[in-house]
Each structure stands twice: as C-alpha cells, then as structure tokens.
N, C-alpha and C. Protein backbone atom coordinates (compact mmCIF):
# COMPACT_ATOMS: atom_id res chain seq x y z
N UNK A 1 7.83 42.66 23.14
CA UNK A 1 8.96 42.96 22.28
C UNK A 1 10.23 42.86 23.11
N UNK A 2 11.32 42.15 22.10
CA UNK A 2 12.39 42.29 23.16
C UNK A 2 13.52 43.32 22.66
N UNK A 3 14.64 43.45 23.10
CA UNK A 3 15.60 44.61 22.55
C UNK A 3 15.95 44.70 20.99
N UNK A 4 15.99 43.58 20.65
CA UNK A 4 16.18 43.96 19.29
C UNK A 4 15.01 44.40 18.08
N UNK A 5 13.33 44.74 18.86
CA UNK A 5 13.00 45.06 18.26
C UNK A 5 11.80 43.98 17.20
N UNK A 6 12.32 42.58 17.41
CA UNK A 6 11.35 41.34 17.48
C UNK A 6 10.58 41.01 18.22
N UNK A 7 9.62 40.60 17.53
CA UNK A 7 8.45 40.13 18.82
C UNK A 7 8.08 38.21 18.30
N UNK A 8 8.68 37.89 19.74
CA UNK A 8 8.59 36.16 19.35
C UNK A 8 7.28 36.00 20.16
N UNK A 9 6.63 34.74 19.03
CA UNK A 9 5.17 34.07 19.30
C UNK A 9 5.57 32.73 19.33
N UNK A 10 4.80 32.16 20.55
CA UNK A 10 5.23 31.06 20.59
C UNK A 10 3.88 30.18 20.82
N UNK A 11 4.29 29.12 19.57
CA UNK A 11 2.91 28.53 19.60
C UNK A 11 2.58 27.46 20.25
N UNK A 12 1.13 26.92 20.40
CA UNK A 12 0.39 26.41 21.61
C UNK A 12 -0.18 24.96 20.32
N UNK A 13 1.38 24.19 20.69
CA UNK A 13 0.49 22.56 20.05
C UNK A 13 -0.18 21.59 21.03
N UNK A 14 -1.79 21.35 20.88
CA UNK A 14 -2.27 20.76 21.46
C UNK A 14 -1.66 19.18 21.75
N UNK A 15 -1.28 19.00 23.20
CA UNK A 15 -0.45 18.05 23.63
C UNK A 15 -1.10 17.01 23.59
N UNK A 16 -0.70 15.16 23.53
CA UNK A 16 -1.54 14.42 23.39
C UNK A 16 -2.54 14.55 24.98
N UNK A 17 -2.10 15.09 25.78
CA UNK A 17 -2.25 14.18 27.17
C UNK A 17 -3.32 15.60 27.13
N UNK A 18 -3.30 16.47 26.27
CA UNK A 18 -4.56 17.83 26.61
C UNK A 18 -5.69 17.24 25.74
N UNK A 19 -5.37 16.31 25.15
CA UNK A 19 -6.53 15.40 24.08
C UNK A 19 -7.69 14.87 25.04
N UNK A 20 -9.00 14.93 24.99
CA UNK A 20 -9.79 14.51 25.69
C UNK A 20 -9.73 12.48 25.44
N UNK A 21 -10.00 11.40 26.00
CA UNK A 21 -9.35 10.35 25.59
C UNK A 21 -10.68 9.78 24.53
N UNK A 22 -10.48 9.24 23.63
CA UNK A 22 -11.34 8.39 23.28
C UNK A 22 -12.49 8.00 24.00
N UNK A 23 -13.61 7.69 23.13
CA UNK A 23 -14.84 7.20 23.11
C UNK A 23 -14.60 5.53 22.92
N UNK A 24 -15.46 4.97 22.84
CA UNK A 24 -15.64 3.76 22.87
C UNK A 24 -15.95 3.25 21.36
N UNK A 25 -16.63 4.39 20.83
CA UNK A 25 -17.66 4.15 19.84
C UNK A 25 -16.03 4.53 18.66
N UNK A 26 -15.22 5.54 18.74
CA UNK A 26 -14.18 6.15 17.93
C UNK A 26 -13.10 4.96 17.91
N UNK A 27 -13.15 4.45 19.16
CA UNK A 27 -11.82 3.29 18.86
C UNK A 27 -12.38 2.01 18.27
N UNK A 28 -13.81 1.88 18.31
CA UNK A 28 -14.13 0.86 17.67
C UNK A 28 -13.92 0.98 15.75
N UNK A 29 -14.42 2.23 15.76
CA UNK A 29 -14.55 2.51 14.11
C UNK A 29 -12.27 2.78 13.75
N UNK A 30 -11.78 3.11 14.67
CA UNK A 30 -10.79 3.02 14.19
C UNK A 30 -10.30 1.72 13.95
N UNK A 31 -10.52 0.56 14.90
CA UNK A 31 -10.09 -0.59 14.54
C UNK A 31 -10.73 -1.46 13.92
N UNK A 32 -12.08 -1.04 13.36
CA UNK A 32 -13.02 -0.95 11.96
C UNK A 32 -11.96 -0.81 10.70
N UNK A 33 -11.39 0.20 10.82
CA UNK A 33 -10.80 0.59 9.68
C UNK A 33 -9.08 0.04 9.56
N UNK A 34 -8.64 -0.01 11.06
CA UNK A 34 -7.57 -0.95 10.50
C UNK A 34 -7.86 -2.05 10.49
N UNK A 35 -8.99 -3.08 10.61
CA UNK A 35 -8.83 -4.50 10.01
C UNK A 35 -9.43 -4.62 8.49
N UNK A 36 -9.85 -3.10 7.82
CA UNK A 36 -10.35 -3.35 6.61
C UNK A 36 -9.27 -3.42 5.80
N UNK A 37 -8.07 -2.09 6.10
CA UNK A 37 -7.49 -1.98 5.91
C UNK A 37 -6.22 -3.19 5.34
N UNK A 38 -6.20 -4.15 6.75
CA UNK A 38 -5.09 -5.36 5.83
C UNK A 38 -6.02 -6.28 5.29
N UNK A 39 -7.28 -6.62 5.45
CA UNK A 39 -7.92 -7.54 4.68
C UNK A 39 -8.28 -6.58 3.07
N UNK A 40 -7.91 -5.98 3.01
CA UNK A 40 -7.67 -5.25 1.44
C UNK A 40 -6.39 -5.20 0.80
N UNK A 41 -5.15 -5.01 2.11
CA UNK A 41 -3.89 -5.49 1.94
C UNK A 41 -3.40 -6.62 1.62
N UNK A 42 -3.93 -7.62 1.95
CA UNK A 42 -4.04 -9.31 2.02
C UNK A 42 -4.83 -9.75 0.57
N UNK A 43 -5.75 -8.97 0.95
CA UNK A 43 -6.85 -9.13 -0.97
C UNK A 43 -5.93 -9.00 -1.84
N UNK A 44 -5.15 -7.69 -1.88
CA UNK A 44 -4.25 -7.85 -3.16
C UNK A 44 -3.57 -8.37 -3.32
N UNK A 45 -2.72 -8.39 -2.30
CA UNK A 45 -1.24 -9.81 -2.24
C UNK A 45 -1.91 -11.10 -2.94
N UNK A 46 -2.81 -11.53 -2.27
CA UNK A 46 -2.74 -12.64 -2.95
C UNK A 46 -3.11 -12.77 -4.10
N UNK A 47 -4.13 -11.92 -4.54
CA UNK A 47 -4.68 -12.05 -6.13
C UNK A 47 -3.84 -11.12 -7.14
N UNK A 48 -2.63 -10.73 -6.64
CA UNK A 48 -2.05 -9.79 -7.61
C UNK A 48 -1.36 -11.24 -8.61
N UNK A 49 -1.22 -12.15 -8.64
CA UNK A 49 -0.61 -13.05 -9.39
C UNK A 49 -1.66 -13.21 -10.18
N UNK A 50 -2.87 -12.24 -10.78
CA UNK A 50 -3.84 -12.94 -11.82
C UNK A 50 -3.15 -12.50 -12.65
N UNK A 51 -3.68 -13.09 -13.81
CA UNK A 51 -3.22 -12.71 -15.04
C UNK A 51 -4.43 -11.64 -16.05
N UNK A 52 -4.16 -11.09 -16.52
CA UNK A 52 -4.94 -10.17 -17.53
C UNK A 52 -6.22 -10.32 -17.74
N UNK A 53 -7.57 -9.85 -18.14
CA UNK A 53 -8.09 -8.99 -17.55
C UNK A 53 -8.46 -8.93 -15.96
N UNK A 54 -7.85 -9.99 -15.32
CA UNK A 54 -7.90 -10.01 -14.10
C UNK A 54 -7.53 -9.36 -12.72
N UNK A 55 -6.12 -8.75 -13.62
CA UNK A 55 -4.80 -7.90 -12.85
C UNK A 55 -5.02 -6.84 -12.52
N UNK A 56 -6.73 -6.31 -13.12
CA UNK A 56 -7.09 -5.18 -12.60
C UNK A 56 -7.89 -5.09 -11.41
N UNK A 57 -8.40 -6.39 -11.20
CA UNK A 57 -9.17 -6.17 -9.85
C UNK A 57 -8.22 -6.09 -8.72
N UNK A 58 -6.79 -7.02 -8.43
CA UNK A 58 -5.98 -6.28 -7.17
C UNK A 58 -5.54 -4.73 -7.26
N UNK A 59 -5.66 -4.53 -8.82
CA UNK A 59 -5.14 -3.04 -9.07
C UNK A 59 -6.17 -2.04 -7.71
N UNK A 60 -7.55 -2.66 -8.25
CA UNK A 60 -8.74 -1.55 -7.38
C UNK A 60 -8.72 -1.89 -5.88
N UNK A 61 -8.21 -3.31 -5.01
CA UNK A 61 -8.11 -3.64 -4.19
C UNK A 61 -7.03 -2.74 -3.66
N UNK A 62 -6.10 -2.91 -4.43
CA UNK A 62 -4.83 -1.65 -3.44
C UNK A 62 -4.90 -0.07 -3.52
N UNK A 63 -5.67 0.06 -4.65
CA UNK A 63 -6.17 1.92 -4.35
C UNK A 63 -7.04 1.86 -3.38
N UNK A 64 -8.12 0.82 -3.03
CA UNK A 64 -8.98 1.28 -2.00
C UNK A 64 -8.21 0.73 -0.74
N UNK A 65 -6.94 0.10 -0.88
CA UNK A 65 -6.13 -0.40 0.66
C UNK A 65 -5.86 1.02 0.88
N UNK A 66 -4.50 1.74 -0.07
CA UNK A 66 -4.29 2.99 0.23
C UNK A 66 -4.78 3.62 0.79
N UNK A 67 -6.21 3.71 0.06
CA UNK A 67 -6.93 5.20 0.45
C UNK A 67 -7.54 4.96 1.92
N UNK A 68 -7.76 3.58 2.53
CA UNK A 68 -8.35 3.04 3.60
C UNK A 68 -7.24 2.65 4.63
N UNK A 69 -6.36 2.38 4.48
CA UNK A 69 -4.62 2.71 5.17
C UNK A 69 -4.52 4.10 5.07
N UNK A 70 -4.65 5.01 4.75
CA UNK A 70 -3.95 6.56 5.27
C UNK A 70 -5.11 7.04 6.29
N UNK A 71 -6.39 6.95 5.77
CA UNK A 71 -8.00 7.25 6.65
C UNK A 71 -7.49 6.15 8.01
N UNK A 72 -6.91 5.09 7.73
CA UNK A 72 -6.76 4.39 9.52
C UNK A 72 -5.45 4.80 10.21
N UNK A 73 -4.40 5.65 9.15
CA UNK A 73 -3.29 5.74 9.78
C UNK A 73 -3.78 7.34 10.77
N UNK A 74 -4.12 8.09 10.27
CA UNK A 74 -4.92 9.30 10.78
C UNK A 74 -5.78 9.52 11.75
N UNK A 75 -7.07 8.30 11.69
CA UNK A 75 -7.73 7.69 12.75
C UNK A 75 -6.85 7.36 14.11
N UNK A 76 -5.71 6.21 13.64
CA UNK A 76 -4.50 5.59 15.32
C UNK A 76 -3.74 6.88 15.53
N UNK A 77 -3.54 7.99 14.80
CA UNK A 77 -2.10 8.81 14.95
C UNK A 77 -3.44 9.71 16.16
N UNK A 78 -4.25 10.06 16.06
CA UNK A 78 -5.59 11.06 16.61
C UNK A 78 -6.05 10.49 17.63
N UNK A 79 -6.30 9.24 18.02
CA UNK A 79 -6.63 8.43 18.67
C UNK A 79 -5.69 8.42 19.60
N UNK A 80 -4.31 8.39 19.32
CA UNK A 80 -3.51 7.81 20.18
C UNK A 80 -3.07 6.18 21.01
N UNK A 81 -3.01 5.44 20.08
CA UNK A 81 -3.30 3.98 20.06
C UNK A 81 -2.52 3.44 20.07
N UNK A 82 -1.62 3.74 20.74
CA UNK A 82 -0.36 3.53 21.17
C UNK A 82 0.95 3.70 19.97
N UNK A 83 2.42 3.59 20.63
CA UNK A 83 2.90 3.93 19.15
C UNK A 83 3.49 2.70 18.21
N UNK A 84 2.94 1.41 18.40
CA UNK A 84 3.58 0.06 17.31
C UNK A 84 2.35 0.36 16.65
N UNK A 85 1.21 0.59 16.55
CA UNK A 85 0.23 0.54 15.28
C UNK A 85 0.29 1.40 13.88
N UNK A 86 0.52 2.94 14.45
CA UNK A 86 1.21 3.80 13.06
C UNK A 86 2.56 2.85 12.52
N UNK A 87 3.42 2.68 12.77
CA UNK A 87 4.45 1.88 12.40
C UNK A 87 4.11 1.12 11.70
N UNK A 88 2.86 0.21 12.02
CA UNK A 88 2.59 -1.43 11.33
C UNK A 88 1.77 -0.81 10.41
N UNK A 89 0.56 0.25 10.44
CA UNK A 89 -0.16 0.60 9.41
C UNK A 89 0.82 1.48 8.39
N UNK A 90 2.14 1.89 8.49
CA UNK A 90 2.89 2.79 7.90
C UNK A 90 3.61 1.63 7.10
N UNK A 91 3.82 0.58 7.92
CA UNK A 91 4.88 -0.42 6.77
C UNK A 91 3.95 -1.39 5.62
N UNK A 92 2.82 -1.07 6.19
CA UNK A 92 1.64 -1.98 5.61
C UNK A 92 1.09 -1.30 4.18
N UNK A 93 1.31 0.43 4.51
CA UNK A 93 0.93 1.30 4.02
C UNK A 93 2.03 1.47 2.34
N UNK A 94 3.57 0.94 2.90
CA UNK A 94 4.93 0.82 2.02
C UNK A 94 4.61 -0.64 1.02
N UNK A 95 4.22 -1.84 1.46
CA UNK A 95 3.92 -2.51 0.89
C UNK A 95 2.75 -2.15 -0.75
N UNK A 96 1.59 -2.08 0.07
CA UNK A 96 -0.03 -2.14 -0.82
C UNK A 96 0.92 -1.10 -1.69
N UNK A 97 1.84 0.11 -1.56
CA UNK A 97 2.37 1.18 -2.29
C UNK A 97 2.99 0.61 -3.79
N UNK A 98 3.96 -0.10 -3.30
CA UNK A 98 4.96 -0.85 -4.33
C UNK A 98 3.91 -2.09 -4.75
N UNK A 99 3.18 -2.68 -4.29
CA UNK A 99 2.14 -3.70 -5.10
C UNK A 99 1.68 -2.83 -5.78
N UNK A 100 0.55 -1.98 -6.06
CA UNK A 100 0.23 -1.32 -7.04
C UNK A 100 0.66 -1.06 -7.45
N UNK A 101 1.96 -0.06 -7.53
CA UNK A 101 2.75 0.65 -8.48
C UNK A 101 3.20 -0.42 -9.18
N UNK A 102 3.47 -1.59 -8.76
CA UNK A 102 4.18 -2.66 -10.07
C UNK A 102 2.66 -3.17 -11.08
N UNK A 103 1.57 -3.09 -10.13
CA UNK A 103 0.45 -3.72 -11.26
C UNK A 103 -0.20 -2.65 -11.74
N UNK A 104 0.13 -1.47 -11.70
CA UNK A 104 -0.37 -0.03 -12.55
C UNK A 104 0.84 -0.42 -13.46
N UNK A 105 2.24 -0.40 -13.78
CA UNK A 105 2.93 -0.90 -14.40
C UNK A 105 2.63 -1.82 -15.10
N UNK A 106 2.07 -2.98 -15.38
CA UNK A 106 1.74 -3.76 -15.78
C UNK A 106 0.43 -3.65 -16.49
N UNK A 107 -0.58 -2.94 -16.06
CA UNK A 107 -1.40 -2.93 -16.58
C UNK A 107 -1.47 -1.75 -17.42
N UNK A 108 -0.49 -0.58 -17.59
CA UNK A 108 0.29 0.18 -18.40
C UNK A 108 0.51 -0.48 -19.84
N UNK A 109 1.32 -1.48 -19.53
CA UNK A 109 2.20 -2.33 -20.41
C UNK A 109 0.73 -3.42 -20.63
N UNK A 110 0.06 -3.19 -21.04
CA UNK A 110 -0.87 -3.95 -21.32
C UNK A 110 -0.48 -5.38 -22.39
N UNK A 111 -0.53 -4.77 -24.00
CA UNK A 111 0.30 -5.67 -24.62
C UNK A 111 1.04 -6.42 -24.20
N UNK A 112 2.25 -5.90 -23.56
CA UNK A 112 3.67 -6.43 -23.37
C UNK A 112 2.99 -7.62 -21.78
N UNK A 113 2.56 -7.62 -21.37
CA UNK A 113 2.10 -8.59 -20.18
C UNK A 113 1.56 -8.91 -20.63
N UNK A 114 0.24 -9.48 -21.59
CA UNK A 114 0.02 -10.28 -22.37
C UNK A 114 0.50 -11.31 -23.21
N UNK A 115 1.25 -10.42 -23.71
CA UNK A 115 2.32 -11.42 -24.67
C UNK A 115 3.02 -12.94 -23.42
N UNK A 116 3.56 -11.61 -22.78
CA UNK A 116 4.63 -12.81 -21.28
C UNK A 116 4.12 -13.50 -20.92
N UNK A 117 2.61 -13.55 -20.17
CA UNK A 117 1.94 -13.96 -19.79
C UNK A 117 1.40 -15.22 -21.08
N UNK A 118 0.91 -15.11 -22.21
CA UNK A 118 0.77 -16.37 -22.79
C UNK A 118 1.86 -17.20 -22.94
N UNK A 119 3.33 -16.17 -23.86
CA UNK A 119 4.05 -16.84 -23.37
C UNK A 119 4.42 -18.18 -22.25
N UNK A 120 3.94 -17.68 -21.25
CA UNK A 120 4.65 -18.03 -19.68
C UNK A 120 3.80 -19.23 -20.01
N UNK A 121 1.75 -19.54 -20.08
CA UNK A 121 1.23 -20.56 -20.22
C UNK A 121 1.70 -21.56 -20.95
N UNK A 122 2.39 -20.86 -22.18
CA UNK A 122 2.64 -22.17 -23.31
C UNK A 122 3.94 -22.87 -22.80
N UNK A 123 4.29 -22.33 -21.69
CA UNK A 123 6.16 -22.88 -21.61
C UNK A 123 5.55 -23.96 -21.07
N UNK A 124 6.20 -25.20 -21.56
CA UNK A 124 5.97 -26.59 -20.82
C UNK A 124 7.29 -26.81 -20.31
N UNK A 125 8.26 -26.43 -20.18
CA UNK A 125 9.61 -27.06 -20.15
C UNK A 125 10.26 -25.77 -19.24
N UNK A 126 11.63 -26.26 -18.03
CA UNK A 126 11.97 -24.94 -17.72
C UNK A 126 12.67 -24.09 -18.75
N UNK A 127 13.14 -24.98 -20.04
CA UNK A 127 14.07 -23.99 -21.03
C UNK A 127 12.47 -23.07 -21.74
N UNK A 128 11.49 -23.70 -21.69
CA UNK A 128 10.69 -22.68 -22.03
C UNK A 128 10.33 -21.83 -21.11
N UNK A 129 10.56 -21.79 -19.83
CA UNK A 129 10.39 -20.75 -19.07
C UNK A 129 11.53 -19.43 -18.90
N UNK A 130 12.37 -20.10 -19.49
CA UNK A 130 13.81 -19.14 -19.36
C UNK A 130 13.84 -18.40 -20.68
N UNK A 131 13.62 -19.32 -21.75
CA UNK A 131 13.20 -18.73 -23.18
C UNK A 131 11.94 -17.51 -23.16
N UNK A 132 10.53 -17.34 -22.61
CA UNK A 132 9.61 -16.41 -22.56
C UNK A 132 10.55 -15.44 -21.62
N UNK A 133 11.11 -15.59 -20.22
CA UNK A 133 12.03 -14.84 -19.13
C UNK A 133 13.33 -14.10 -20.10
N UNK A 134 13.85 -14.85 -21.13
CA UNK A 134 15.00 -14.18 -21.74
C UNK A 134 14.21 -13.33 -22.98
N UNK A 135 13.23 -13.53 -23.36
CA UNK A 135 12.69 -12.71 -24.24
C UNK A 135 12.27 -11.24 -23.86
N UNK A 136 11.20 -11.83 -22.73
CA UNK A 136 10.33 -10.84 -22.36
C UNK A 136 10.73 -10.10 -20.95
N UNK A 137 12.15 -10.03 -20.70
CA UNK A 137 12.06 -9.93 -19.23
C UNK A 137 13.92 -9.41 -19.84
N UNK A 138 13.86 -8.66 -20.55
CA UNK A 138 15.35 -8.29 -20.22
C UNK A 138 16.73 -7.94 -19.18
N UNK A 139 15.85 -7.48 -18.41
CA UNK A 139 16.65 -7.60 -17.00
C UNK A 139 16.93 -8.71 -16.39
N UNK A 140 16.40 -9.90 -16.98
CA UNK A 140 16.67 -11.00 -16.06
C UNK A 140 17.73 -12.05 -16.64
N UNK A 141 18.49 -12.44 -15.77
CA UNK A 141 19.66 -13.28 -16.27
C UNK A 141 19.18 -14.58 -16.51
N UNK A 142 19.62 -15.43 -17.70
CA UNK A 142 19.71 -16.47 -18.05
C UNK A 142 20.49 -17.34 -17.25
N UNK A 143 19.87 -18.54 -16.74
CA UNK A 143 20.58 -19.34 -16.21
C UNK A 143 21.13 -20.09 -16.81
C-alpha cells in the first residue's frame, strides 16, 4: 500500500521472448493453415464472377477463408512468425471480408441479380450493356 491508501498491481504479460520457441510440428500446421487460407482466398476471387445459383459457392469459399484466416492469423500472432505475415494474413483477411459481404449482398438481392444478370447475357451491343447498367445499377453513370 502506498500513502494514499491504494494498492497498485501490476501485471505479469507473458513476453514473447518468455514464450518457449516453436516446435517443428506447430510451424508446420501453422503454415498448413496459412496456405489454405489464400488458396480459399484465391478460390473466391476468382469464382465470385459466377452468376446465380452459382454465386453461392464463392459465398461458402469466403466464410470458410474467414473462418480459416482468423484460426491462421492466431496460429502466426502465437507462433511468433515474424511481423510481415499478421499484416499479409490481416490484409488478406480485409479483402475475403468485403468479397463476401458484396456476394451475401447479392445473394440477398436474389431476384434483383437475376434479373441484371439475364439482363447483362441478352445485351449484345455496348448500348445494351449501358441500358441493363442504367436500369439495374442506379448508381452507375451513363456514359
């Protein structure tokens, strides 16, 4: 206790360097999990351009990136794996985020991406592409 009658506790955060170091077997399964991680990241990117009933399989590709990006960001942050990998699994982590959230959006809007989407097939012409874009896409400016 000091004079005024407070008593300060001061707490004991286990330091990285008091961390016993990695196994062989732990850094393997961590970098197990970050290469699943962008090849699930990469899965969706590219197949997020399907179109309907299709748009749901990158949908399940980026919930299981997520959920397999935070389990590897946790794995490198514990590990200690130097510090550019949290960074790259953290910006990797911002991406797969906003891809899903636009194709949970979309697949929300079920109807309404349908419609665009046939739309979009039948346009043969760019004025038919600007015509389905000025219909179905209000935010977007007419050229």
């Amino acid at each position: 206790m000091n004079d005024d009658g407070a008593q300060h506790q001061t707490s004991t955060l286990s330091a990285p360097e008091n961390r016993p170091a990695p196994t062989e077997q732990q850094k393997r399964s961590t970098v197990q999990y970050v290469r699943v991680f962008w090849l699930l990241l990469a899965a969706t990117l590219l197949s997020s351009g399907l179109v309907l009933p299709w748009k749901l399989l990158p949908l399940a590709l980026g919930i299981a990136a997520l959920v397999i990006g935070v389990v590897a960001l946790v794995k490198v942050a514990r590990r200690g794996m130097g510090p550019l990998m949290p960074v790259l699994i953290s910006l990797g982590l911002v991406i797969t985020a906003l891809t899903t959230l636009g194709l949970t959006g979309m697949v929300l809007l079920w109807d309404e991406t349908m419609t665009y989407e046939s739309c979009m097939r039948s346009a043969l012409t760019l004025d038919g592409v600007d015509a389905c874009e000025a219909e179905y896409l209000p935010f977007q400016q007419v050229r």
